[in-house]
Protein backbone atom coordinates (compact mmCIF):
# COMPACT_ATOMS: atom_id res chain seq x y z
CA UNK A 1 0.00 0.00 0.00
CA UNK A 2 1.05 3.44 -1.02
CA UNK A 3 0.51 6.45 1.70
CA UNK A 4 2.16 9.17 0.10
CA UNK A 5 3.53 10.41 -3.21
CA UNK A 6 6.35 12.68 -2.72
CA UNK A 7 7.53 14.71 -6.20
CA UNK A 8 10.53 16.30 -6.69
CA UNK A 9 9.87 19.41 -8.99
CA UNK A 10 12.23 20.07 -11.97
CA UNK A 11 12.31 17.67 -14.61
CA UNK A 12 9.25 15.65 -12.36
CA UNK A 13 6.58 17.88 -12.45
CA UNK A 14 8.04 20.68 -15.01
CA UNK A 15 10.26 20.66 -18.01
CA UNK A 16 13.97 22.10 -16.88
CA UNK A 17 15.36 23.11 -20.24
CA UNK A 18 11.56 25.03 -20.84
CA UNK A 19 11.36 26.70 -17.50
CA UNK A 20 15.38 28.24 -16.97
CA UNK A 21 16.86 28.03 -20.16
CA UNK A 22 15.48 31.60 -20.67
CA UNK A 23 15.29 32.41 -16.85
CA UNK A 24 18.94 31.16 -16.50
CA UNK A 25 20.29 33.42 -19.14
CA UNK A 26 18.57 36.72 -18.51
CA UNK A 27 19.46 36.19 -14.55
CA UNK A 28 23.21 35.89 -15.85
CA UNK A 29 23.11 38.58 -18.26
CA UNK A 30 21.65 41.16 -15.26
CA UNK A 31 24.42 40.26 -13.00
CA UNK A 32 27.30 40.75 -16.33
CA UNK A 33 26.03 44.28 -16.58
CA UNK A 34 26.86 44.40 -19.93
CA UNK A 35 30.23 42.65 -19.72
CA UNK A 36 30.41 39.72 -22.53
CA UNK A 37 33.78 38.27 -21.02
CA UNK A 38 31.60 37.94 -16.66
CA UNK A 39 28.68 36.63 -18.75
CA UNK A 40 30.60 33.98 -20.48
CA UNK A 41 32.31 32.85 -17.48
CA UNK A 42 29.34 32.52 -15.00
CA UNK A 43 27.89 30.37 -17.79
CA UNK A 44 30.79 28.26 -18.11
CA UNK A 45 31.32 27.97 -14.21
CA UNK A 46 27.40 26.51 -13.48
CA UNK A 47 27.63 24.76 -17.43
CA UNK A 48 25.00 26.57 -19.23
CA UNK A 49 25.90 27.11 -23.20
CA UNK A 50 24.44 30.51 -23.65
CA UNK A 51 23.95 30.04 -27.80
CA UNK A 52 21.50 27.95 -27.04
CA UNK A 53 20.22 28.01 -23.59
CA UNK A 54 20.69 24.77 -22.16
CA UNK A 55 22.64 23.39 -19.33
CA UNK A 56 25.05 20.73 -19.83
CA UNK A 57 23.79 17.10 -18.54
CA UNK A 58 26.37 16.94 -15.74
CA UNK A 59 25.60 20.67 -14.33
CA UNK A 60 26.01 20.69 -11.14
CA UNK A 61 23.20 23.22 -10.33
CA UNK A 62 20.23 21.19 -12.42
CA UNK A 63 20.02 19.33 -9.03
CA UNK A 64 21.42 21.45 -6.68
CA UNK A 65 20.25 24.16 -4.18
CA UNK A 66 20.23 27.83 -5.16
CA UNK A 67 22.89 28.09 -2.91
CA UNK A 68 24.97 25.93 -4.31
CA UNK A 69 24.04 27.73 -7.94
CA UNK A 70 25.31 30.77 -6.20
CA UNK A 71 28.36 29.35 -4.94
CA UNK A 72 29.93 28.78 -8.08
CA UNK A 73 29.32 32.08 -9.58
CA UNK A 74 30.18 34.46 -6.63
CA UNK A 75 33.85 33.87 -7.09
CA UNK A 76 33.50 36.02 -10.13
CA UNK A 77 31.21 38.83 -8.51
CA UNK A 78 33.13 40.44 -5.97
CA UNK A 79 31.00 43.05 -5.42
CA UNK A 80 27.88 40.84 -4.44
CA UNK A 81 27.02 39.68 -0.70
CA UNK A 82 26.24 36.12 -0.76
CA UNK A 83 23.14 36.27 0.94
CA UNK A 84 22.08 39.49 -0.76
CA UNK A 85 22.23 36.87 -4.20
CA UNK A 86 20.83 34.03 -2.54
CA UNK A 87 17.99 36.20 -2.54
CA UNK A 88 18.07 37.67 -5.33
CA UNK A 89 18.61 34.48 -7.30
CA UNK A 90 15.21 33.18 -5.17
CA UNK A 91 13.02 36.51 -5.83
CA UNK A 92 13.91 36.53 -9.37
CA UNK A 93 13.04 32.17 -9.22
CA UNK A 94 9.62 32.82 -8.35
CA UNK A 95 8.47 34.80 -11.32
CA UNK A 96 9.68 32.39 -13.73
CA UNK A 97 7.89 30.99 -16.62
CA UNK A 98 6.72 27.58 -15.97
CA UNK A 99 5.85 24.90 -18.49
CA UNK A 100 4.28 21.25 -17.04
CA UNK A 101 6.23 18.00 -18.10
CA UNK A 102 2.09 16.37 -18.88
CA UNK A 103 -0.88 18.58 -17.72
CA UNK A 104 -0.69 18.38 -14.32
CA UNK A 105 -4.06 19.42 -12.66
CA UNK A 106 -5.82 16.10 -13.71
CA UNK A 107 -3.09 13.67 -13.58
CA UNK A 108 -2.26 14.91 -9.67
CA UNK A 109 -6.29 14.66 -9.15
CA UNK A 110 -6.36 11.22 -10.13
CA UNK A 111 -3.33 10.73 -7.53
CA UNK A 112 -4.86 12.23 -4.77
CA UNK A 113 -7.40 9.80 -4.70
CA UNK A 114 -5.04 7.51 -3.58
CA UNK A 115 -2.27 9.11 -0.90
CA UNK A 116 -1.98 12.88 0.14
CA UNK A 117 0.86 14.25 -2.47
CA UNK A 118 4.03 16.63 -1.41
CA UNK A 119 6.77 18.22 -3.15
CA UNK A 120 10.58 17.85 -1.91
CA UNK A 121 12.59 20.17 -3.80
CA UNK A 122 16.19 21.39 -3.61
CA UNK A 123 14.60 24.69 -4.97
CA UNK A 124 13.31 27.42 -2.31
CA UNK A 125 10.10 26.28 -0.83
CA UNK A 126 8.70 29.68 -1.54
CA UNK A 127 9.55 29.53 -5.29
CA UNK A 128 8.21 25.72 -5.65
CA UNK A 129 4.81 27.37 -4.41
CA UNK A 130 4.45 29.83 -6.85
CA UNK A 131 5.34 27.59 -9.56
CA UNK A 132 2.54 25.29 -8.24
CA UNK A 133 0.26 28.10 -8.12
CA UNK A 134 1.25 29.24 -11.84
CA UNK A 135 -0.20 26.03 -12.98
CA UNK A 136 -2.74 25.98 -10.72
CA UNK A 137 -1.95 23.16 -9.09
CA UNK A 138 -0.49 24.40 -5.49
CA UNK A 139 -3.65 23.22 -3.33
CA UNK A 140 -3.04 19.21 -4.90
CA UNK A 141 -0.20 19.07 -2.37
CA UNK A 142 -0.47 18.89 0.88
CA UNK A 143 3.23 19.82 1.79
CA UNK A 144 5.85 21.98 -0.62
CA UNK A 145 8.96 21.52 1.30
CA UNK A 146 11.82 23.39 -0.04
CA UNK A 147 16.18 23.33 0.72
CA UNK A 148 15.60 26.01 2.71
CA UNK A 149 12.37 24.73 5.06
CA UNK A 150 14.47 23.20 7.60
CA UNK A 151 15.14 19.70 6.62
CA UNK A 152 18.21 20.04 4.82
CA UNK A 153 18.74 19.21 0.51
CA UNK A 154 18.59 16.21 -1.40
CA UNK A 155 20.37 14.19 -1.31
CA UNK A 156 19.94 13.57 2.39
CA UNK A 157 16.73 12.22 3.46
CA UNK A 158 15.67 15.34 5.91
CA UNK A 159 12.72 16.21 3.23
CA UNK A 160 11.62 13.17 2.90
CA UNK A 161 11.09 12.13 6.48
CA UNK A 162 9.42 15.07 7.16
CA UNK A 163 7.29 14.91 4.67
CA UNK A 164 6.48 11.07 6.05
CA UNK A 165 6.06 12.79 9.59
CA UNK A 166 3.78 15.31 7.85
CA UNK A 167 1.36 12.90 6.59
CA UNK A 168 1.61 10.72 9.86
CA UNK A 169 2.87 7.73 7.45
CA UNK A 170 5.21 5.42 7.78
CA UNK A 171 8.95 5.91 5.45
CA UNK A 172 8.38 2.69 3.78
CA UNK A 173 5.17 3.38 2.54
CA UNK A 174 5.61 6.45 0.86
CA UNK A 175 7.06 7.10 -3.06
CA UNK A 176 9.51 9.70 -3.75
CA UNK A 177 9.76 10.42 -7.44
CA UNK A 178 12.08 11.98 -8.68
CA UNK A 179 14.23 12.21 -12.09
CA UNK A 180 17.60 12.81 -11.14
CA UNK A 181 19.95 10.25 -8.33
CA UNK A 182 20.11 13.29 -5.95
CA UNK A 183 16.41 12.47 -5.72
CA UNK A 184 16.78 8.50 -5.46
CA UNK A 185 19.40 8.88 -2.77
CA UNK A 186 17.23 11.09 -0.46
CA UNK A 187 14.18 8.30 -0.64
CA UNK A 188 16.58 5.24 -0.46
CA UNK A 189 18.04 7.31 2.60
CA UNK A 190 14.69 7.63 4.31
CA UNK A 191 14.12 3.89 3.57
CA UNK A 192 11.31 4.89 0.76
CA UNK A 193 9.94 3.40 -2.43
CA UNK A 194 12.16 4.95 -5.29
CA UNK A 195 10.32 6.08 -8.19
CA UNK A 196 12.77 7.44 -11.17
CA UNK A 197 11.42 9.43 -14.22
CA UNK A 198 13.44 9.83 -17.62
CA UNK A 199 11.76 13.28 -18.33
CA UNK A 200 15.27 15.17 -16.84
CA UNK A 201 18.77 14.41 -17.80
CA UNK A 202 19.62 10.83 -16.28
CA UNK A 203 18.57 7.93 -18.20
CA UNK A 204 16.95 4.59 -17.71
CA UNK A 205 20.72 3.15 -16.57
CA UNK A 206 21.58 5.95 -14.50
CA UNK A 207 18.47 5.70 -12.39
CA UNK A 208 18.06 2.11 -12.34
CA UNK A 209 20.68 1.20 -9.89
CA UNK A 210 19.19 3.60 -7.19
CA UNK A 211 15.40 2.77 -8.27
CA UNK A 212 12.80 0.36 -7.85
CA UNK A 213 11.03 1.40 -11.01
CA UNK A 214 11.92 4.16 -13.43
CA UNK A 215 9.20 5.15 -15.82
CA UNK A 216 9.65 7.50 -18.50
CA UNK A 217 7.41 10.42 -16.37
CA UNK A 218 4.82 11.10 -14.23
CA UNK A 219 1.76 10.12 -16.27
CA UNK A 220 2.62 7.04 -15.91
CA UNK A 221 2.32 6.74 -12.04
CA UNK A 222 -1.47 5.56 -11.86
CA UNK A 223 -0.88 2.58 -14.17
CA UNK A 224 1.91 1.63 -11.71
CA UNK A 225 0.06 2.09 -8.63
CA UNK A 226 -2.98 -0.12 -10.31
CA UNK A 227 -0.40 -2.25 -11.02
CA UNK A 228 0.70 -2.47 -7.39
CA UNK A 229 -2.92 -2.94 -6.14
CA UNK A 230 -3.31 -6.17 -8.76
């Protein structure tokens, strides 16, 4: 039996390359002020080819936290605070553009009817709301926790367990889902069921290892769970 589905968001729930691509490069072009040579080298320190916006598969910041994003450009901005672009980078997150991996509203309807559904993201929690809200989706979950609620990023299992906690449900019978091994790790950590998705960067034999099923995205999830109940 399955008492909660627990979503990462990026490349789960919404297309990466869709939603920053764009966001990614007009955030680094701001901070480059009009200098080609800082722009170029804040794209080449977090691995985003600015001809055609797109991050490289092994960026380091397509799982990561913001502050981890931040962490590898600051070097090059002297003149910035750290936490003064933490925040930044997270004010600027929320008003992005956000595009759905399937159409969400109906597919996460359908879920509900079987566990309550959260979000564990290594984005800000405040940022995964809005982007829930922009699709008008934000009131399917019953928990959005983000890096910065409390818990701790993925890949340790902090989210996750308090998401379990949340829900009053035991570790073992929840699902995280998630596309990337960052996400894998945190529910194999907690002692979850592992659901990958191929609709980010890692493929089938990337997340298999870590997995107990990998499907190619979300839309498939009720089949499994019917699956599970047979």
């Amino acid at each position: 039996m399955i008492s909660g589905l627990l979503f990462d968001k990026d490349a789960t729930l919404l297309d990466f390359e869709k939603t920053w691509g764009e966001w990614s490069r007009s955030f680094l072009t701001g901070l480059a002020d009009g200098d080609p040579a800082l722009l170029q080298a804040m794209a080449d320190a977090i691995q985003f080819d600015l001809t055609r916006n797109t991050f490289h598969p092994t960026s380091p910041v397509i799982a990561g936290t913001p502050d981890e994003g931040v962490d590898l450009i600051l070097p090059l901005l002297p003149h910035w605070d750290r936490d003064a672009l933490v925040t930044h980078s997270n004010e600027t997150a929320r008003k992005v553009q956000v595009h759905e991996i399937v159409p969400l509203a109906p597919l996460l309807d359908e879920l509900k009817t079987h566990a309550p559904l959260g979000i564990a993201t290594n984005d800000a929690a405040a940022s995964a709301r809005r982007h829930m809200e922009a699709v008008g989706v934000a009131d399917r979950f019953t928990a959005i926790i983000g890096s910065d609620s409390g818990f701790g990023g993925k890949p340790g299992p902090g989210m996750c367990l308090a998401f379990a906690d949340h829900i009053g449900a035991e570790p073992a019978t929840v699902a995280m889902i998630g596309d990337s091994t960052h996400d894998l790790h945190a529910g194999r950590a907690a002692g979850m069921i592992c659901v990958g998705v191929t609709s980010g960067f890692a493929s089938e034999a990337d997340l298999t290892p870590h997995a107990d099923v990998v499907l190619p995205d979300v839309s498939h999830l009720p089949d499994w769970l019917s699956s599970r109940a047979t």
